[in-house]
C-alpha atoms as a PDB file:
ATOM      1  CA  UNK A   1       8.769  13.127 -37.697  1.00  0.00           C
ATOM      2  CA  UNK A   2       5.141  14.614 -38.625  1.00  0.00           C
ATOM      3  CA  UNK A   3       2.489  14.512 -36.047  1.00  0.00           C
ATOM      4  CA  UNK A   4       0.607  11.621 -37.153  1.00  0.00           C
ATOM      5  CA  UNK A   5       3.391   9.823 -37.627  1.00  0.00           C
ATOM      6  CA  UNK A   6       4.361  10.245 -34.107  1.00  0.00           C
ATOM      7  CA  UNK A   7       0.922   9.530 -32.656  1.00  0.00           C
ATOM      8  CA  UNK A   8       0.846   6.276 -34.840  1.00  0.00           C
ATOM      9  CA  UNK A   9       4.119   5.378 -33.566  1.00  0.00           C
ATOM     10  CA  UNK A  10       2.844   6.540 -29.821  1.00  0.00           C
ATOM     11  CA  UNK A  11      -0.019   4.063 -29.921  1.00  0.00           C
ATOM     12  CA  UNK A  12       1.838   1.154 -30.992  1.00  0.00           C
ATOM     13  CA  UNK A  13       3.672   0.830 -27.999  1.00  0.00           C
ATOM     14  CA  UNK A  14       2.860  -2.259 -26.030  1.00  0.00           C
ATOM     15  CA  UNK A  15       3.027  -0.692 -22.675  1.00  0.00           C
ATOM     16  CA  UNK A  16      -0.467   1.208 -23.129  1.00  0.00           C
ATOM     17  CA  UNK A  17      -2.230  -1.210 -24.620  1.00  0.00           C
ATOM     18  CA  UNK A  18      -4.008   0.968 -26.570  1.00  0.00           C
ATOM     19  CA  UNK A  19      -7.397  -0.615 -28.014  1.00  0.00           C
ATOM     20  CA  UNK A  20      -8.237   0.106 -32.022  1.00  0.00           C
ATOM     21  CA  UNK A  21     -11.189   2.493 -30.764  1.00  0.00           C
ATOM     22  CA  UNK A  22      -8.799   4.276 -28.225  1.00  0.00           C
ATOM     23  CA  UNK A  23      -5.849   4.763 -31.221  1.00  0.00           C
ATOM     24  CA  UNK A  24      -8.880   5.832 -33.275  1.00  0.00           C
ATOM     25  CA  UNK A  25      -9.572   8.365 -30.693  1.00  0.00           C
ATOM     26  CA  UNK A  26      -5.741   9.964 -30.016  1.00  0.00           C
ATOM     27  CA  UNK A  27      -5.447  10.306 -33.836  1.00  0.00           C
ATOM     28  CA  UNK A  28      -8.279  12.632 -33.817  1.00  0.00           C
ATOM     29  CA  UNK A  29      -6.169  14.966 -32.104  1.00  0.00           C
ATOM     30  CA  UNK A  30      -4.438  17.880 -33.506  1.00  0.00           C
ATOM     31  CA  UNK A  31      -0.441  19.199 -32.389  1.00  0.00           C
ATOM     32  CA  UNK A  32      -1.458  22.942 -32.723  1.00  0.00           C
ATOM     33  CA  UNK A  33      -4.866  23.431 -30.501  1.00  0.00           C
ATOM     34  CA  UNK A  34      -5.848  21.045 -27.760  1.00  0.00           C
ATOM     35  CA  UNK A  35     -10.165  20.698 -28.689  1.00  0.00           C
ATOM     36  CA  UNK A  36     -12.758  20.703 -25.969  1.00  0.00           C
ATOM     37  CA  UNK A  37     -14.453  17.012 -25.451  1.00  0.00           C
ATOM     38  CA  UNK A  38     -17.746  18.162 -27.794  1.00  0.00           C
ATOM     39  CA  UNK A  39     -15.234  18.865 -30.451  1.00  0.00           C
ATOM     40  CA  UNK A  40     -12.905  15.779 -30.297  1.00  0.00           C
ATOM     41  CA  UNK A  41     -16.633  13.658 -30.450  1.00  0.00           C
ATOM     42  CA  UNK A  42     -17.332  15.783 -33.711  1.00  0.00           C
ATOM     43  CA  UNK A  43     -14.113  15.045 -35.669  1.00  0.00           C
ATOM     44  CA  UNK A  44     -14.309  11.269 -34.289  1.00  0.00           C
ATOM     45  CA  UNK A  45     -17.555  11.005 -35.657  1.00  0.00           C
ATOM     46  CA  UNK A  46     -16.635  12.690 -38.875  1.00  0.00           C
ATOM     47  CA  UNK A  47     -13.471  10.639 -39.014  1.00  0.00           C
ATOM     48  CA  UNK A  48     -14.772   7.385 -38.133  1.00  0.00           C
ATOM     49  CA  UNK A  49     -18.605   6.592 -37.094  1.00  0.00           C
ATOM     50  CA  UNK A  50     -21.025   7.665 -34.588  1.00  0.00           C
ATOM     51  CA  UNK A  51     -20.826   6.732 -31.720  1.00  0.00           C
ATOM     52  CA  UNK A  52     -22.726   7.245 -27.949  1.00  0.00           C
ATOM     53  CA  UNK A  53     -20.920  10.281 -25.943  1.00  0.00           C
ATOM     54  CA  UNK A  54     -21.018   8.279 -23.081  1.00  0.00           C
ATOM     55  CA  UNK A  55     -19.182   5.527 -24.927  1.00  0.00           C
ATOM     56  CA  UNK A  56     -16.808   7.979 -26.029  1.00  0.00           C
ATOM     57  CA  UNK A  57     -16.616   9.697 -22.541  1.00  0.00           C
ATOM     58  CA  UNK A  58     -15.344   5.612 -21.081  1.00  0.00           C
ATOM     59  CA  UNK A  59     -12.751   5.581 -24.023  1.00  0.00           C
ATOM     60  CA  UNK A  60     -10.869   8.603 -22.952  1.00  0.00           C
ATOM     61  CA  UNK A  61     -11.067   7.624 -19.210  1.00  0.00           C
ATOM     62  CA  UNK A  62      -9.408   4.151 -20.034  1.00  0.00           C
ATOM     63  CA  UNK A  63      -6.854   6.589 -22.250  1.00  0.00           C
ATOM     64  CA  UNK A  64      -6.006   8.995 -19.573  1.00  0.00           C
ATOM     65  CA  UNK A  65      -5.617   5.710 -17.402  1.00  0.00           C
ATOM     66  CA  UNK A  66      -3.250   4.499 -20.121  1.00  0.00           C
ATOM     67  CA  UNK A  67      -0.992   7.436 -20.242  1.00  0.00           C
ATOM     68  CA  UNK A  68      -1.347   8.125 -16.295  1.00  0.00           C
ATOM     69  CA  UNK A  69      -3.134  11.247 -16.600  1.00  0.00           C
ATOM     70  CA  UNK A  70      -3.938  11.886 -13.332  1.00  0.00           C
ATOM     71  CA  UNK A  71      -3.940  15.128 -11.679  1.00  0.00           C
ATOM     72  CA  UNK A  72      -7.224  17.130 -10.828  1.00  0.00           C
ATOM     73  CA  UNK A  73      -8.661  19.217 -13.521  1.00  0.00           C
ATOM     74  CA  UNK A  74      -9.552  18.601 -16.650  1.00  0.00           C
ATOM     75  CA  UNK A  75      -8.317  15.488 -18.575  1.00  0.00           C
ATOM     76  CA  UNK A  76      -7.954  16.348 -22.302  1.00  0.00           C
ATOM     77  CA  UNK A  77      -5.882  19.709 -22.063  1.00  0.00           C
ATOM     78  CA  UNK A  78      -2.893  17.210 -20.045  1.00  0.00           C
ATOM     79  CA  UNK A  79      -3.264  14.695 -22.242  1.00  0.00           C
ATOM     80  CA  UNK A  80      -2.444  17.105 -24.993  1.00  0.00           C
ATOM     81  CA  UNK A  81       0.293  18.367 -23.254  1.00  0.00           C
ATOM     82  CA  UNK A  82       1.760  15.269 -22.511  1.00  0.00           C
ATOM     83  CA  UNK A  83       1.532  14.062 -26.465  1.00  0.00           C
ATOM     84  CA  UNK A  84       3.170  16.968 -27.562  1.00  0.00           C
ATOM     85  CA  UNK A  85       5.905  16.988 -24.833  1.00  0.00           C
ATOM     86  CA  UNK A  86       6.466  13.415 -25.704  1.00  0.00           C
ATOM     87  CA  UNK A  87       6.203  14.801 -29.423  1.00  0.00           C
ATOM     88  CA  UNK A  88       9.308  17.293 -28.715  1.00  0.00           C
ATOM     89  CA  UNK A  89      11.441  14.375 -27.215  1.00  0.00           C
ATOM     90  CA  UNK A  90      11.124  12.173 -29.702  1.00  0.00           C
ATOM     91  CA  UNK A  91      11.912  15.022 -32.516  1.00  0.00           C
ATOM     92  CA  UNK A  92      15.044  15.258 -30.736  1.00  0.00           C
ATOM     93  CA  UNK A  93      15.344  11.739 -30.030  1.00  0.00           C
ATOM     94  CA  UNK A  94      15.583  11.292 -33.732  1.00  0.00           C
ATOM     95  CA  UNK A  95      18.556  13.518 -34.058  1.00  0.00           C
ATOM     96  CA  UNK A  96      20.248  12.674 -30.782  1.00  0.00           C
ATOM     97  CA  UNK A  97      18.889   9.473 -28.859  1.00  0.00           C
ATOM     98  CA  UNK A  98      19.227   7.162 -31.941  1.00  0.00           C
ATOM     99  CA  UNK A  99      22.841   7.613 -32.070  1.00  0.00           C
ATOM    100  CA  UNK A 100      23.477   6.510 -28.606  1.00  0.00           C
ATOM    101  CA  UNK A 101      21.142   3.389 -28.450  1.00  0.00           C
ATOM    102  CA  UNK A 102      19.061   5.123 -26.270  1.00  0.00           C
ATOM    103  CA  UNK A 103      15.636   4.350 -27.657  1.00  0.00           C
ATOM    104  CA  UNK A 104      12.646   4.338 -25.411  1.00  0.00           C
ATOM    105  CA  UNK A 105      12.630   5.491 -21.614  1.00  0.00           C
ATOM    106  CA  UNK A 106      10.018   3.439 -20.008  1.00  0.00           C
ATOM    107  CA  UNK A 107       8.528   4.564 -16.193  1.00  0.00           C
ATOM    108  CA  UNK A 108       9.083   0.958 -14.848  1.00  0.00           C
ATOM    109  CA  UNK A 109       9.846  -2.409 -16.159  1.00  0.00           C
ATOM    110  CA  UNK A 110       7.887  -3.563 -19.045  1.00  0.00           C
ATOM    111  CA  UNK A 111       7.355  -6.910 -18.808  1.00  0.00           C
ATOM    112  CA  UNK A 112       5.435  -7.960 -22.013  1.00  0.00           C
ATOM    113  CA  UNK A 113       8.283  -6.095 -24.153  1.00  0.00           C
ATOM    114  CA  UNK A 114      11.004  -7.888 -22.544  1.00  0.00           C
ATOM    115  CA  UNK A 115       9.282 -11.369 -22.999  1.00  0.00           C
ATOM    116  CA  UNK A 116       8.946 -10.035 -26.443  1.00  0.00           C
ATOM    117  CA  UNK A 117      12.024  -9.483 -27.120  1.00  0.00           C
ATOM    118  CA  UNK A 118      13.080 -13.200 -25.683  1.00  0.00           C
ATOM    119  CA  UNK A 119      10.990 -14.959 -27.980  1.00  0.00           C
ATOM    120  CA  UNK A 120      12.987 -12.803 -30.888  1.00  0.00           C
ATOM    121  CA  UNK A 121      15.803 -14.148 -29.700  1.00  0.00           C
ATOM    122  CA  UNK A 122      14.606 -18.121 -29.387  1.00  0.00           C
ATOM    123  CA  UNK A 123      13.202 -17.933 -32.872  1.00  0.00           C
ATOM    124  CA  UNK A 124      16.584 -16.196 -34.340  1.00  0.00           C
ATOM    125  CA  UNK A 125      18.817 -17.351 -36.831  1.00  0.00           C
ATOM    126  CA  UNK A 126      21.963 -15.161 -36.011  1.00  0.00           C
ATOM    127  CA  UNK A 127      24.273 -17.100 -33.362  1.00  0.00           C
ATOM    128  CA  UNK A 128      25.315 -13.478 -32.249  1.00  0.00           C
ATOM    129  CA  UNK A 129      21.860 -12.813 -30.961  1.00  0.00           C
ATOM    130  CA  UNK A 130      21.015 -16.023 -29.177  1.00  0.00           C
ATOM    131  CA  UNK A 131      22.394 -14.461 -25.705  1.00  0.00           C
ATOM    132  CA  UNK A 132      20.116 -13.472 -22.208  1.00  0.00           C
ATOM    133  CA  UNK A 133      21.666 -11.957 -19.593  1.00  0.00           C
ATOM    134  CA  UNK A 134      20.067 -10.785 -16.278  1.00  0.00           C
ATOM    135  CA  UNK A 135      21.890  -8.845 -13.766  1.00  0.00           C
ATOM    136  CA  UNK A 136      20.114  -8.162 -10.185  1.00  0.00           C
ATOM    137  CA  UNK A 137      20.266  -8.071  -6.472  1.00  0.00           C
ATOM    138  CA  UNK A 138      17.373 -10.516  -6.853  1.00  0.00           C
ATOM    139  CA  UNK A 139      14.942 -10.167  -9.811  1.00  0.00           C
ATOM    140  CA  UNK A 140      11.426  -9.899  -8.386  1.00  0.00           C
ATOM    141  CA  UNK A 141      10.658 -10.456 -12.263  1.00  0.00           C
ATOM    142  CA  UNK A 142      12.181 -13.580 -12.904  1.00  0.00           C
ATOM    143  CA  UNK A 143       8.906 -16.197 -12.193  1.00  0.00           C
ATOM    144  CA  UNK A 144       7.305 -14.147 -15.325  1.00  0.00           C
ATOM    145  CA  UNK A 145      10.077 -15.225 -17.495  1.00  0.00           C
ATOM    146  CA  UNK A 146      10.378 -18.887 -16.292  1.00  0.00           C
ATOM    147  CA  UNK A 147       8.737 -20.118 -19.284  1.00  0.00           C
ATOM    148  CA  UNK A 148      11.049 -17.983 -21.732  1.00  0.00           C
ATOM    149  CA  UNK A 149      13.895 -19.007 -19.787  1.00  0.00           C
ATOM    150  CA  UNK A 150      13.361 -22.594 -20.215  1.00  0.00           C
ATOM    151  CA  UNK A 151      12.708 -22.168 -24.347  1.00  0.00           C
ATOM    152  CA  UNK A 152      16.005 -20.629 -24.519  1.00  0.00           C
ATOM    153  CA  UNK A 153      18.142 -23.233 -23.018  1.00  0.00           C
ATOM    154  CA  UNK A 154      15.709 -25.923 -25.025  1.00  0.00           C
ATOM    155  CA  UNK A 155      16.467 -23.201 -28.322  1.00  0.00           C
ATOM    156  CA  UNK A 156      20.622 -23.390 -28.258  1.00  0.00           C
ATOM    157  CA  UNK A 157      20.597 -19.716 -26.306  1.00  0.00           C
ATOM    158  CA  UNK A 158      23.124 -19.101 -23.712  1.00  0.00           C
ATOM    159  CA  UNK A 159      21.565 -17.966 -20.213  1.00  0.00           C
ATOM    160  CA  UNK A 160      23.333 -16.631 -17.508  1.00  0.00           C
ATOM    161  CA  UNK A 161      21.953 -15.043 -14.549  1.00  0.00           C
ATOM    162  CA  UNK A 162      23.725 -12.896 -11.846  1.00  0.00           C
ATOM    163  CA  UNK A 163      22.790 -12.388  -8.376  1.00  0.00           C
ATOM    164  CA  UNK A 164      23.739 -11.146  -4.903  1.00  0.00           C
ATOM    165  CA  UNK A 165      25.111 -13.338  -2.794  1.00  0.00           C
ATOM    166  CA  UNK A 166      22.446 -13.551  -0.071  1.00  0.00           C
ATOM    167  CA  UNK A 167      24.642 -13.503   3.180  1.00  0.00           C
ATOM    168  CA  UNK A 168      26.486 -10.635   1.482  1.00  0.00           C
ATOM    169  CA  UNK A 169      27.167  -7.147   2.766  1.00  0.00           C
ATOM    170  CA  UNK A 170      26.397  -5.530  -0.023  1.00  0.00           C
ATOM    171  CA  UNK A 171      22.820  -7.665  -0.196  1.00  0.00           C
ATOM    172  CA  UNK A 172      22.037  -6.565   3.897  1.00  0.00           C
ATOM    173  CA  UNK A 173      22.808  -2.879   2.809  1.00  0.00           C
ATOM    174  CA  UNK A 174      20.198  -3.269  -0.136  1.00  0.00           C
ATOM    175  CA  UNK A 175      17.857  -4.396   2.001  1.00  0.00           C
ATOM    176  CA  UNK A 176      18.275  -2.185   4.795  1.00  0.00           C
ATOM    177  CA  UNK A 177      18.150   0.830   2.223  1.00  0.00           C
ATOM    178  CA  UNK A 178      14.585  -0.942   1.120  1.00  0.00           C
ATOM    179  CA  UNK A 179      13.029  -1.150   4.583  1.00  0.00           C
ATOM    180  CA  UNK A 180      14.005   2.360   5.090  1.00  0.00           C
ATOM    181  CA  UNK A 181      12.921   4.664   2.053  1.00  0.00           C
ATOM    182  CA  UNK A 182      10.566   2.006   0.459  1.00  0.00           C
ATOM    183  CA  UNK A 183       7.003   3.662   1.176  1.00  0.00           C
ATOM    184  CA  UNK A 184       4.570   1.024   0.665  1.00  0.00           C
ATOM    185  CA  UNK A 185       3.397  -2.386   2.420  1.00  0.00           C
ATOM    186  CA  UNK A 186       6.018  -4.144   0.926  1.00  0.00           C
ATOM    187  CA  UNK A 187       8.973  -2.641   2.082  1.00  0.00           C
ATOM    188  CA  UNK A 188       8.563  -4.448   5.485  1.00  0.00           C
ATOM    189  CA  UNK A 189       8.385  -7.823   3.678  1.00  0.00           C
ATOM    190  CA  UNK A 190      11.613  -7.507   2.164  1.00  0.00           C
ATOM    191  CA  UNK A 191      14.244 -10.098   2.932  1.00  0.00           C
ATOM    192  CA  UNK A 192      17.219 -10.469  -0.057  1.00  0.00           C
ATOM    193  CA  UNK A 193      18.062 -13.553   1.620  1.00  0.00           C
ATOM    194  CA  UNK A 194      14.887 -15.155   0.855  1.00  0.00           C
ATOM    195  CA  UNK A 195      14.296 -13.742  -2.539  1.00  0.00           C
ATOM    196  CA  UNK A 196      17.057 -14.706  -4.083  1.00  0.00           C
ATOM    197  CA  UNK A 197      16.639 -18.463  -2.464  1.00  0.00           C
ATOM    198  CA  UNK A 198      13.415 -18.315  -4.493  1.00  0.00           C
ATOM    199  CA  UNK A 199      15.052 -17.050  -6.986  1.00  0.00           C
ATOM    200  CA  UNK A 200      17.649 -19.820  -6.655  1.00  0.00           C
ATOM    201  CA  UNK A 201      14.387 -22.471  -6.626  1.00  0.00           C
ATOM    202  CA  UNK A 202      12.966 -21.023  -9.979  1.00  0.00           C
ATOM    203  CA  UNK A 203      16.255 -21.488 -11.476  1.00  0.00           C
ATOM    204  CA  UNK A 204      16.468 -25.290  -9.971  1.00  0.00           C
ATOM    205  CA  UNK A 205      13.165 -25.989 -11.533  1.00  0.00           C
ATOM    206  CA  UNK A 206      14.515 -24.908 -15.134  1.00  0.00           C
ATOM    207  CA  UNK A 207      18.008 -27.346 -14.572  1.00  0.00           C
ATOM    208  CA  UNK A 208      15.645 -30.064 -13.257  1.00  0.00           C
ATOM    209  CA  UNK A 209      13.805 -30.064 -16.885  1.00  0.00           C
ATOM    210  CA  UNK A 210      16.514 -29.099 -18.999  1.00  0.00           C
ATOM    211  CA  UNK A 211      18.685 -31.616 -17.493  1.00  0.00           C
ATOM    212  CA  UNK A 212      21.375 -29.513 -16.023  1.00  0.00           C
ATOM    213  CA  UNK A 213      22.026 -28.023 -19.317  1.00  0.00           C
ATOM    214  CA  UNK A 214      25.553 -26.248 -19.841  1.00  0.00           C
ATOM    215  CA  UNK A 215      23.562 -23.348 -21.631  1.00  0.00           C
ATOM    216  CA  UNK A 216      22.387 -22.273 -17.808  1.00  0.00           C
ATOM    217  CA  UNK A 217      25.015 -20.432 -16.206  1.00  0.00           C
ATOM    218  CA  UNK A 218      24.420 -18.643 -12.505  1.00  0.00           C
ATOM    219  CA  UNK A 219      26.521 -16.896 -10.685  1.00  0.00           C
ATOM    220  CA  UNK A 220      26.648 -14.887  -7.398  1.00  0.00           C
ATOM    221  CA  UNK A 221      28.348 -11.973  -6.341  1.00  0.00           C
ATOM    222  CA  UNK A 222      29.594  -9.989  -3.185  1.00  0.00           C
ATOM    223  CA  UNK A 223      29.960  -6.652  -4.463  1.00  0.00           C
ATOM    224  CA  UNK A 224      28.161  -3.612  -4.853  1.00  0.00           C
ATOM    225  CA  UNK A 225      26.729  -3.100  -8.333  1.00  0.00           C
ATOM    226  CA  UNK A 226      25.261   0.431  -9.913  1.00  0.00           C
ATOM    227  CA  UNK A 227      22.446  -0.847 -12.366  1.00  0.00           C
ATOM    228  CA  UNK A 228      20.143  -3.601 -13.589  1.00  0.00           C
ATOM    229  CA  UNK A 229      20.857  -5.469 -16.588  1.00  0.00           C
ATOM    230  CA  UNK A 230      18.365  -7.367 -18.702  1.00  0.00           C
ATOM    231  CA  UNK A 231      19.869  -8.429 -22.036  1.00  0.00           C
ATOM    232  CA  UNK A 232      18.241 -10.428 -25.024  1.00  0.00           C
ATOM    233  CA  UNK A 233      20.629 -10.298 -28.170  1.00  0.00           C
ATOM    234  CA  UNK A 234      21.401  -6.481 -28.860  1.00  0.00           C
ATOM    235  CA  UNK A 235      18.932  -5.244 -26.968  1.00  0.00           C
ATOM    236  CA  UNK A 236      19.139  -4.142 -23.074  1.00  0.00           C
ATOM    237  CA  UNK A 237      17.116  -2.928 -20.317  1.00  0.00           C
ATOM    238  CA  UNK A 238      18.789  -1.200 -17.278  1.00  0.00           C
ATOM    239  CA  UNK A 239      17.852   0.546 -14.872  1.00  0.00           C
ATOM    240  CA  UNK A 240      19.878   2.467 -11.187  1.00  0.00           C
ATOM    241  CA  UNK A 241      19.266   0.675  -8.142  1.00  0.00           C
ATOM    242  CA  UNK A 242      17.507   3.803  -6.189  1.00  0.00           C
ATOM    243  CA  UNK A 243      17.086   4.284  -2.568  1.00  0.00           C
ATOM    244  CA  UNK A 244      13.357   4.661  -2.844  1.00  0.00           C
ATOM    245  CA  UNK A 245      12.333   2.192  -5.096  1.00  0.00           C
ATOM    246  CA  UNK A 246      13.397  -1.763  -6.182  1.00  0.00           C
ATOM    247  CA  UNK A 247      15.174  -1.431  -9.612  1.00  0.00           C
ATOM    248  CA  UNK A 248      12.161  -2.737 -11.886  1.00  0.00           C
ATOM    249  CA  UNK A 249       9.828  -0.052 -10.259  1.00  0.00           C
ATOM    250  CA  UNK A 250      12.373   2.945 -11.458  1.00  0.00           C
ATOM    251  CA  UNK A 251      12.501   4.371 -15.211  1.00  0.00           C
ATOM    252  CA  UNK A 252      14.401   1.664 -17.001  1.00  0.00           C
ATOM    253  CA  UNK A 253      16.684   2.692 -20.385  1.00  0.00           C
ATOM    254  CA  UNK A 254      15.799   0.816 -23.404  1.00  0.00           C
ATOM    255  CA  UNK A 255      18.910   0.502 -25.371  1.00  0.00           C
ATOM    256  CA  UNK A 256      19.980  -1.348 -28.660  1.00  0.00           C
ATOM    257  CA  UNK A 257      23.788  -2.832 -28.661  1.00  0.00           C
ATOM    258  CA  UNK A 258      24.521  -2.198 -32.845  1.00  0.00           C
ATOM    259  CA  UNK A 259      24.878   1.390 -32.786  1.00  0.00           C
ATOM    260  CA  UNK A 260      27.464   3.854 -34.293  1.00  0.00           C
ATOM    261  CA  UNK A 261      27.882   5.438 -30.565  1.00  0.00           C
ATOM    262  CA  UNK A 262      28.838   2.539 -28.282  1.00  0.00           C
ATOM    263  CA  UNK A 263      29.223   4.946 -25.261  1.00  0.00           C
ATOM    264  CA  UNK A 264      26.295   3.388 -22.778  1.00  0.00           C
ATOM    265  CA  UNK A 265      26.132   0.233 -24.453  1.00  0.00           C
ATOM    266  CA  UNK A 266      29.533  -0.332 -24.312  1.00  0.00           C
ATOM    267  CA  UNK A 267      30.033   0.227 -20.410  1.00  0.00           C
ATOM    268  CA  UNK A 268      27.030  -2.013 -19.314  1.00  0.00           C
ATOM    269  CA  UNK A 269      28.431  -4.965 -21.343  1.00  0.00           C
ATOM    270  CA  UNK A 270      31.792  -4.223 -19.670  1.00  0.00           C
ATOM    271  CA  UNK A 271      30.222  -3.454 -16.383  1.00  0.00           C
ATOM    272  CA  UNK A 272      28.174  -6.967 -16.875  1.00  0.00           C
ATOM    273  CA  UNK A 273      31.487  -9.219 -17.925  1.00  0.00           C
ATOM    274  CA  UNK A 274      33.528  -7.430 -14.988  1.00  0.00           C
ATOM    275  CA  UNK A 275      30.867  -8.894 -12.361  1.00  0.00           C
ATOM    276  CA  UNK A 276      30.487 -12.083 -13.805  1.00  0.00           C
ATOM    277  CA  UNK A 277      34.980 -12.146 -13.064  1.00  0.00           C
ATOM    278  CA  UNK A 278      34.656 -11.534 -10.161  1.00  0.00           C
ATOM    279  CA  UNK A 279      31.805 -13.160  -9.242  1.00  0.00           C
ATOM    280  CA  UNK A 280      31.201 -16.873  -8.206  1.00  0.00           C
ATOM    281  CA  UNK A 281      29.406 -20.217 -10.059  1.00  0.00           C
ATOM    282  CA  UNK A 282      26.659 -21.459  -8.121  1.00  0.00           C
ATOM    283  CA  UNK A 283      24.503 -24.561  -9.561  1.00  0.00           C
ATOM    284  CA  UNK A 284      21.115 -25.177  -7.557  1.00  0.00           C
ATOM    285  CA  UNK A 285      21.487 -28.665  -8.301  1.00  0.00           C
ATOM    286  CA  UNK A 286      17.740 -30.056  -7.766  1.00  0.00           C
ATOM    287  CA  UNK A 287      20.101 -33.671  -6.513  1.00  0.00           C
ATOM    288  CA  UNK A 288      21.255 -32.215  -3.767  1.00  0.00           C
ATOM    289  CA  UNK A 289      21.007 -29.664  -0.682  1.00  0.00           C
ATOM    290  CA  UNK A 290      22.191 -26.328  -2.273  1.00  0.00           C
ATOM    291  CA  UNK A 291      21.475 -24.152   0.559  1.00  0.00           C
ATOM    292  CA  UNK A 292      24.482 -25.698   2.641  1.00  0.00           C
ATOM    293  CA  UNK A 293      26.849 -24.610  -0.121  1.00  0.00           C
ATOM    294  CA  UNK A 294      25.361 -21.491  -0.293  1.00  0.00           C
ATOM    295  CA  UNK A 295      26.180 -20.231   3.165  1.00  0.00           C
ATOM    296  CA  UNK A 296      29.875 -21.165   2.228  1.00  0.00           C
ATOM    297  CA  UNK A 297      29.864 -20.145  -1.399  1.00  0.00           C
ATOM    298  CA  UNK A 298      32.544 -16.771  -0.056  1.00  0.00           C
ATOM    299  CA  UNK A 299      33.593 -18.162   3.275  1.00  0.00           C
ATOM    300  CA  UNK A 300      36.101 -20.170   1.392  1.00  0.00           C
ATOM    301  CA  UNK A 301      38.961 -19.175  -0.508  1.00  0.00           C
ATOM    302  CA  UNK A 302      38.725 -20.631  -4.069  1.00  0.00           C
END
């Protein structure tokens, strides 16, 4: 992959939001020499139009924003470096990555690609594709897909949603590992119990207006699982369930399910379908009190 085509590629990717002034900007730099600022202005200028240096000045800060360029010192030179880092790994990404599925690495959970890739699904043709899966201990995400969720069962997709059962072992342990190596405000606030009731309550909401439709399917669990799962058609996001962070705030592996190399894709769809065995149906039925049956969903042999 040439440079351009690389930076081109870079900037279309939804999760920096890139304006058309800031893309104009990146592809004025060049792979082999990082310019000063007073040179980057001259070949934008020559490239493009004139423009104010201050104006230029506020479309590099919102770029090093973008890209999380942060550290003291000058801007540009680690912006440089970080393109043509990125520039190396996705040379070898090419030869390697693609093979596996693996094809983006994102530094938390991007929301706006996911709901993308929903919507891809709802408007598809192929029956194989018309499939959303979720797998969490709760998924502090799942309010921002509430619309989505309710086009696909209204759109002949099949939903189904695992969770931790909330009076679980496995769901106290999660939480206690939160509270303890969780450094921010948060980490107090967190009770699994109550998140995935609310989680429970966004799901009643979608039954109430879909009318209990059989293309909903929850279940709960009272294991110990190793990774996120969010699935739409062939392609997946997962992500480790860390000690220091909840799962949509880690790096999360963008992977595609039709690939030569089934290796990764392979053993989260098997890892998925062995939970959802094992694991137990639970319908938040807006008619009547769910959170009785809930204590006793594993208290009883079934």
């Amino acid at each position: 992959m040439r440079w351009n085509t690389f930076l081109e590629t870079l900037c279309k990717r939804r999760e920096y939001g890139l304006t058309a002034g800031e893309i104009d900007v990146l592809m004025c730099l060049d792979e082999a020499k990082c310019p000063t600022k007073n040179d980057l202005l001259a070949i934008y200028i020559s490239s493009y139009s004139t423009i104010e240096a201050e104006a230029f000045t506020q479309r590099l800060k919102h770029i090093y924003r973008k890209f999380q360029i942060t550290d003291k010192g000058y801007k540009l030179p680690q912006l440089h470096k970080y393109l043509t880092e990125q520039y190396i790994q996705y040379q070898h990404k090419d030869i390697f990555f693609s093979d596996i599925g693996l094809s983006y690495i994102y530094p938390d959970f991007p929301k706006d690609r996911f709901g993308t890739e929903i919507d891809r699904v709802i408007h598809s043709t192929d029956r194989d594709q018309k499939q959303v899966d979720i797998l969490q201990t709760f998924a502090p995400n799942l309010n921002d897909y509430f619309e989505h969720l309710t086009r696909c069962i209204q759109n002949d997709v099949q939903v189904r949603i695992l969770l931790a059962w909330p009076y679980s072992e496995a769901a106290k342990l999660r939480e206690d590992v939160l509270r303890r190596y969780v450094h921010n405000s948060i980490s107090d606030e967190i009770n699994i119990c109550d998140c995935v009731i609310a989680n429970l309550e966004t799901l009643e909401k979608i039954i109430k207006i879909s009318h209990k439709s059989k293309l909903l399917n929850i279940k709960l669990y009272d294991t110990l699982p190793s990774l996120s799962i969010y699935r739409a058609g062939d392609y997946i996001l997962s992500a480790p369930f860390l000690h220091g962070s909840l799962a949509i705030n880690t790096f999360q592996l963008e992977l595609k399910l039709n690939t030569a190399n089934q290796l990764i894709a392979h053993t989260l769809q098997q890892d998925f379908e062995l939970m959802w065995q094992v694991a137990r149906r639970f319908d938040p039925d807006p008619n009547r009190n769910w959170r009785n049956d809930l204590k006793i969903l594993f208290t009883n042999e079934i």
